[in-house]
Structure formats: C-alpha cells, structure tokens
C-alpha atoms as a PDB file:
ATOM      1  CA  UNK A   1       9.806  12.950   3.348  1.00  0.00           C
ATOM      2  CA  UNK A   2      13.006  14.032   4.772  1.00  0.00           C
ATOM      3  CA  UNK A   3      16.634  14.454   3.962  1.00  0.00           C
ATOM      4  CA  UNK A   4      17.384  11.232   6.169  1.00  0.00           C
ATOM      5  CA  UNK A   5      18.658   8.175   3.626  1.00  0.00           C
ATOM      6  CA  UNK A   6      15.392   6.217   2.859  1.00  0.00           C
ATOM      7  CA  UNK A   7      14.772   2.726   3.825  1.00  0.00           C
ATOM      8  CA  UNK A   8      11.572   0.157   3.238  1.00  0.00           C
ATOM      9  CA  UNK A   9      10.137  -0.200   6.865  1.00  0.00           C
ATOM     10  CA  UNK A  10      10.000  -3.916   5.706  1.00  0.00           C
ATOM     11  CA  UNK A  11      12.158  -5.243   3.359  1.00  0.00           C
ATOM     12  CA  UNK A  12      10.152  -6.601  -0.140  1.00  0.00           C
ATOM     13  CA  UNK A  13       6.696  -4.237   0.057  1.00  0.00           C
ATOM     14  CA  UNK A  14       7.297  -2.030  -2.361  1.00  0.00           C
ATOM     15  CA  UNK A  15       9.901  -0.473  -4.562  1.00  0.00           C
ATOM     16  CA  UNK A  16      11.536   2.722  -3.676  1.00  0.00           C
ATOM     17  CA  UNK A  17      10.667   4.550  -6.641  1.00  0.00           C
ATOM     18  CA  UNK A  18       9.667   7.707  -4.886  1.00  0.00           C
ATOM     19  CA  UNK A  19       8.110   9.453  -8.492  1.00  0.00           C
ATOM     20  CA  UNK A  20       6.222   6.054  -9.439  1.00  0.00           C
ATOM     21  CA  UNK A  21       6.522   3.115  -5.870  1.00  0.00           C
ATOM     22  CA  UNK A  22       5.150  -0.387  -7.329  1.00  0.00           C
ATOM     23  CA  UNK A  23       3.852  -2.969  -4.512  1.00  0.00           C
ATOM     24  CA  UNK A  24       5.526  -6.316  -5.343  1.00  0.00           C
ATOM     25  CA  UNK A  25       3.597  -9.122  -5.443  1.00  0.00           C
ATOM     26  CA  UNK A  26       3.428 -12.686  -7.176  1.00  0.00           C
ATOM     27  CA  UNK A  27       1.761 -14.349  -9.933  1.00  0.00           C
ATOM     28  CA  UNK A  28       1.478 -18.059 -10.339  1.00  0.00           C
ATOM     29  CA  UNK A  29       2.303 -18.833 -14.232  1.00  0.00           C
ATOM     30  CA  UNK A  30      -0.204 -21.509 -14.319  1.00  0.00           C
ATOM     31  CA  UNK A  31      -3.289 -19.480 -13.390  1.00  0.00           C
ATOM     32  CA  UNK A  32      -2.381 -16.412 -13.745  1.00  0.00           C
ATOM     33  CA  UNK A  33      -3.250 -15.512 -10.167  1.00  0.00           C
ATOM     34  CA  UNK A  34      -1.667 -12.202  -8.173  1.00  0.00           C
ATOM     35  CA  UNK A  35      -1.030 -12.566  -4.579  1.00  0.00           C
ATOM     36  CA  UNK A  36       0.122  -9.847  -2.385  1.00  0.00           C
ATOM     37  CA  UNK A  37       2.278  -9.817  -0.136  1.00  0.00           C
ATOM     38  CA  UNK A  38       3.550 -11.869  -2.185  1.00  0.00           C
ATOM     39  CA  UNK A  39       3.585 -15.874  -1.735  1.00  0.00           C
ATOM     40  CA  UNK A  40       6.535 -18.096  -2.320  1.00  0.00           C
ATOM     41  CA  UNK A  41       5.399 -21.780  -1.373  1.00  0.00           C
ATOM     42  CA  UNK A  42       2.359 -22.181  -3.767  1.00  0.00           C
ATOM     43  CA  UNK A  43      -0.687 -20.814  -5.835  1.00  0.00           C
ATOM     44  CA  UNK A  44      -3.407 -20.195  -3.391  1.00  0.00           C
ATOM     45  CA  UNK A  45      -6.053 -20.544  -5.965  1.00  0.00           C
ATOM     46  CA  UNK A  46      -7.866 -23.484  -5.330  1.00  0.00           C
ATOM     47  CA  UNK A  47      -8.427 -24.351  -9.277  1.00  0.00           C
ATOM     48  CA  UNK A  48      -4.841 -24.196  -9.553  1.00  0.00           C
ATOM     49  CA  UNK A  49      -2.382 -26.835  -8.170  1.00  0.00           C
ATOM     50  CA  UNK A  50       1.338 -25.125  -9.887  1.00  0.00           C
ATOM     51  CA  UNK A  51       3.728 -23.898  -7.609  1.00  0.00           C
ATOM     52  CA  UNK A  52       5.763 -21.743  -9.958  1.00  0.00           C
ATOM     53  CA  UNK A  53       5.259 -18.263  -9.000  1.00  0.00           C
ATOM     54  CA  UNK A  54       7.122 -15.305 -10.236  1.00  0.00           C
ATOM     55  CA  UNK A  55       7.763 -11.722  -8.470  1.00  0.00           C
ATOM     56  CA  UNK A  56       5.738  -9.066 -10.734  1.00  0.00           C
ATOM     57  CA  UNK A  57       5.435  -4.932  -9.635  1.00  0.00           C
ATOM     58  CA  UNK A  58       1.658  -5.071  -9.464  1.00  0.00           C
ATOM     59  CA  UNK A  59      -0.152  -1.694 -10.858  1.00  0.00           C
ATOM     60  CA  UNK A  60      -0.028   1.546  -9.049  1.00  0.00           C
ATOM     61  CA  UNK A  61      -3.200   2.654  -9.685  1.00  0.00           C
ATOM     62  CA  UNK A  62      -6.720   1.621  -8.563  1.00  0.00           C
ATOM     63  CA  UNK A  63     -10.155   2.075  -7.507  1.00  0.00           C
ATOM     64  CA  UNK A  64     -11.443   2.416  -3.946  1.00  0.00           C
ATOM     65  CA  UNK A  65     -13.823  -0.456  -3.289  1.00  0.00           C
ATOM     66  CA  UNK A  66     -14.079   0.437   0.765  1.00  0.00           C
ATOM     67  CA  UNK A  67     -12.864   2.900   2.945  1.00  0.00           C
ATOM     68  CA  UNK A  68     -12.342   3.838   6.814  1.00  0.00           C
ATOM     69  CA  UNK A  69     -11.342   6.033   9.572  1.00  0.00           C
ATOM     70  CA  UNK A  70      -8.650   4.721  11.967  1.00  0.00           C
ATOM     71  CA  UNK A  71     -10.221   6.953  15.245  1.00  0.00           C
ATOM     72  CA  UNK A  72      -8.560   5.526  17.683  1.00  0.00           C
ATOM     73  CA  UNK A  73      -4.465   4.896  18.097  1.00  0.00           C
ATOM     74  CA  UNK A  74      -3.767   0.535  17.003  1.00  0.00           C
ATOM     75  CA  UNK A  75      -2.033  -1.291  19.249  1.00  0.00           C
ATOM     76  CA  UNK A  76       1.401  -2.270  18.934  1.00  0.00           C
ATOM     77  CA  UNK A  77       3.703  -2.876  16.504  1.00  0.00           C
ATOM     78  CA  UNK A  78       1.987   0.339  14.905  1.00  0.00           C
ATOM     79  CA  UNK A  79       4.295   3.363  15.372  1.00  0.00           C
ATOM     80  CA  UNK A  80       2.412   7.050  15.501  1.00  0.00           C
ATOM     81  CA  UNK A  81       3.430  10.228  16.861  1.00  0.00           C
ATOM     82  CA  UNK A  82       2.221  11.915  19.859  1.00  0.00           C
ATOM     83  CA  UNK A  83      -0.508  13.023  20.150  1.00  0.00           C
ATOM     84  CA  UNK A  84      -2.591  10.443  17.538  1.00  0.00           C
ATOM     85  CA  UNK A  85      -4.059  12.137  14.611  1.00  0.00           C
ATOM     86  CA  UNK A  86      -7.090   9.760  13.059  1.00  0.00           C
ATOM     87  CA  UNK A  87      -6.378   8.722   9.580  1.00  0.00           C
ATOM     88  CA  UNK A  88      -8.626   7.365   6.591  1.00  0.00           C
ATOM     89  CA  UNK A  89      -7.540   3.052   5.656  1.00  0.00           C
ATOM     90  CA  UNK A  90      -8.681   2.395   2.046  1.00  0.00           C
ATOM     91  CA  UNK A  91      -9.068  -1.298   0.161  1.00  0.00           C
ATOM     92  CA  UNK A  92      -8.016  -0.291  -3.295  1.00  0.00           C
ATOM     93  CA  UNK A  93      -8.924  -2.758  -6.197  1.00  0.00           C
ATOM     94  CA  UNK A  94      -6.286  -3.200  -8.742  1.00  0.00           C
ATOM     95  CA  UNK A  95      -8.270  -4.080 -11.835  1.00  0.00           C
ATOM     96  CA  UNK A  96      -5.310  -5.700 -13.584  1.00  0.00           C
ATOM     97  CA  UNK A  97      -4.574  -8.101 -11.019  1.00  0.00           C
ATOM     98  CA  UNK A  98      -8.030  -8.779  -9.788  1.00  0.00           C
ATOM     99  CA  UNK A  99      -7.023  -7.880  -6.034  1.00  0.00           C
ATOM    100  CA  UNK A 100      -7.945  -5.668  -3.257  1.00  0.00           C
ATOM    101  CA  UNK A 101      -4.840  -4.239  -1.316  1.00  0.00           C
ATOM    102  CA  UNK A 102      -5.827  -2.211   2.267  1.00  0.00           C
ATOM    103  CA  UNK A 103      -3.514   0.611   2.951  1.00  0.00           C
ATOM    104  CA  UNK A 104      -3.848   4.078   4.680  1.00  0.00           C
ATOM    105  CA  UNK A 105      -4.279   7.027   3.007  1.00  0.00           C
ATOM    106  CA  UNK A 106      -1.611   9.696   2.879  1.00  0.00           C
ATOM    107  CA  UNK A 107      -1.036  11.983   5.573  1.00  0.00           C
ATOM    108  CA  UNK A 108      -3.696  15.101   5.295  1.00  0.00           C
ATOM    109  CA  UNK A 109      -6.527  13.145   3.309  1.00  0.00           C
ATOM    110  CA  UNK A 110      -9.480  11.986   5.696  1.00  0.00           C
ATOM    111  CA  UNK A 111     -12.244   9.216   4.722  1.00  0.00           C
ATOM    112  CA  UNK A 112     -14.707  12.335   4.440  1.00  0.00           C
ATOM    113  CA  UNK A 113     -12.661  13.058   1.050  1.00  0.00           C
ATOM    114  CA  UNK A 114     -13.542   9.685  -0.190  1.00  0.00           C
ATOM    115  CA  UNK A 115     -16.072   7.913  -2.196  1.00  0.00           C
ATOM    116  CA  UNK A 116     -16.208   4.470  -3.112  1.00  0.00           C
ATOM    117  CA  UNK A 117     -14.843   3.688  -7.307  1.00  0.00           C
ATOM    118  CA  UNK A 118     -12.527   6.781  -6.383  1.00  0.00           C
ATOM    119  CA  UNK A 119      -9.280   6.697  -8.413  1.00  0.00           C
ATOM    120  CA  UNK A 120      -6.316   5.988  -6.280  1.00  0.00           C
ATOM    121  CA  UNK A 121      -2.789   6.079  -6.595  1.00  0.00           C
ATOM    122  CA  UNK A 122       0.080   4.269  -4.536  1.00  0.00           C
ATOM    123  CA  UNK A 123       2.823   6.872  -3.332  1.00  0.00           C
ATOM    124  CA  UNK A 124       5.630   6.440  -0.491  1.00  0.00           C
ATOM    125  CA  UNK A 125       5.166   7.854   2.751  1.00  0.00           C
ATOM    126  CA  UNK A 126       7.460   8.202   5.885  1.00  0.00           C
ATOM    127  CA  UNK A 127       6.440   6.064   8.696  1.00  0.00           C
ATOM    128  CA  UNK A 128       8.750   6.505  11.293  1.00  0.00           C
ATOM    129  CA  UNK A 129      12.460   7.741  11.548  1.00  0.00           C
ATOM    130  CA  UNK A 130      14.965   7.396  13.617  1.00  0.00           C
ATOM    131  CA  UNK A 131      19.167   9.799  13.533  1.00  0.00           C
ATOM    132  CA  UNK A 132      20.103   8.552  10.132  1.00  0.00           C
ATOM    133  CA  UNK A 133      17.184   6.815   8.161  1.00  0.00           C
ATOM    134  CA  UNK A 134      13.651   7.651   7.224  1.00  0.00           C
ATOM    135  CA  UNK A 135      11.856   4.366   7.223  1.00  0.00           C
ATOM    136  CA  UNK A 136       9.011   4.563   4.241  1.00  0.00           C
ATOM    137  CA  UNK A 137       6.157   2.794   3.572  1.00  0.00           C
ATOM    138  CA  UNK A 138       3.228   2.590   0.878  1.00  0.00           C
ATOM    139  CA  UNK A 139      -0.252   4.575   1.095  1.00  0.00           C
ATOM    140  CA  UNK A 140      -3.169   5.323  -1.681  1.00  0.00           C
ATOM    141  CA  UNK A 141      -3.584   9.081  -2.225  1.00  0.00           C
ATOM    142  CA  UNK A 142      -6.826  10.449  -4.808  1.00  0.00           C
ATOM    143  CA  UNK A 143      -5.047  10.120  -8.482  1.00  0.00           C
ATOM    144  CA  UNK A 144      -4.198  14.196  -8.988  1.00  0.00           C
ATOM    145  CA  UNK A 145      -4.069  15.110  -5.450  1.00  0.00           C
ATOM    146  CA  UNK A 146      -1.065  17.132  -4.303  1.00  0.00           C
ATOM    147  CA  UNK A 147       0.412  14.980  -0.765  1.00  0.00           C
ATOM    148  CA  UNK A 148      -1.161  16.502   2.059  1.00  0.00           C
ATOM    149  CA  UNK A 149      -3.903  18.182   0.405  1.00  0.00           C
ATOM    150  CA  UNK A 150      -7.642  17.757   2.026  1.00  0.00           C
END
C-alpha cells in the first residue's frame, strides 16, 4: 500500500482494518443465514420467511474450495495497470458462516501456489489510486504468507 489516505473502492465491503480487514455481511436472526454482500430486503433462504437481518464482520479466515487464473485482462469496470499481469481468483469457504466468497489473490501469489482445502486469509490490497487516495479492496492470501511472496 502507499502513503496516499486509504479509501474502500466501494463503500460497505469490508472494514479498513489493515492488520485484521473483516468482509461485512448479513445474517437473518431467524435462520441464522449469512449473506454476502450483504442483503437488506429479506432472508434469501427459502426455509426462512423473516426479514430481520443484522450487519455481522463475517470470519477472516477460510479454506479454498476452487481456484483460477485470470489470463486474460476483464472487461470494464475492472481497473489494471499496463501491461496486464495474470492473477490467481479463489472461492474461499468460510466454515462459520457456511459461505463461499470469490476474491483474487494478492498481488505476487499465482493459482500454481494453490491447492484446494488451502488455508486462506482475507488482507487489504490497493486496487487503483488516483493524486490523493489509494482506493483498497479485499483479496485471500495463503494463512502465513508474507504479501507478495510466490
């Protein structure tokens, strides 16, 4: 990250913890069901008919139940630097919440350093910047990995 002041690239994600980031999500108090992003209208869950949901931090760590390699540059509204540098997408199960989240993995870590039940851990990363503000979002990184490292 840089010395830029840091702001969520959306507003709600995540929080800005940059030692321990939390994705915020919602669970319905009827069901106990976790949704994420998190829902505001009504439980999802089809056994479930409540509609009072609460904002919870969901768990920042989790086990990789797929992974990918983005090879080619996404369309629009992605933002990457010139020239595109492939980089590994992971769906990480949160055991807690019963979910699967899909997120990239941090800069330096390809999908040929992965393996699937691999423990994963949520960390901010810089997405784009622009004169004042670094503009963060979340990624999964191997639980004990230094950023960066292959």
């Amino acid at each position: 990250m840089t010395d830029k002041t840091p702001l969520p690239a959306v507003e709600g994600l995540f929080t800005m913890d940059p030692l321990e980031p939390r994705l915020l999500g919602t669970q319905c108090r009827g069901g106990g069901t976790y949704f994420f992003p998190a829902e505001r209208t009504f439980c999802r869950n089809p056994n479930c008919d409540e509609a009072d949901l609460m904002e919870v931090p969901l768990s920042r760590i989790g086990t990789i139940w797929s992974y990918t390699s983005a090879t080619y540059k996404p369309p629009p509204p992605f933002v990457a630097e010139e020239p595109f540098e492939p980089f590994a997408i992971a769906a990480v199960e949160l055991e807690k919440e019963g979910i699967t989240i899909l997120g990239r993995v941090a800069d330096g870590i390809g999908a040929d350093a992965l393996r699937a039940g691999m423990r994963m851990e949520l960390v901010l990363r810089t997405l784009y910047e622009d004169d004042e503000h670094a503009y963060l979002t979340w990624s999964w990184k191997p639980v004990g990995e230094t950023e960066g490292a292959p």
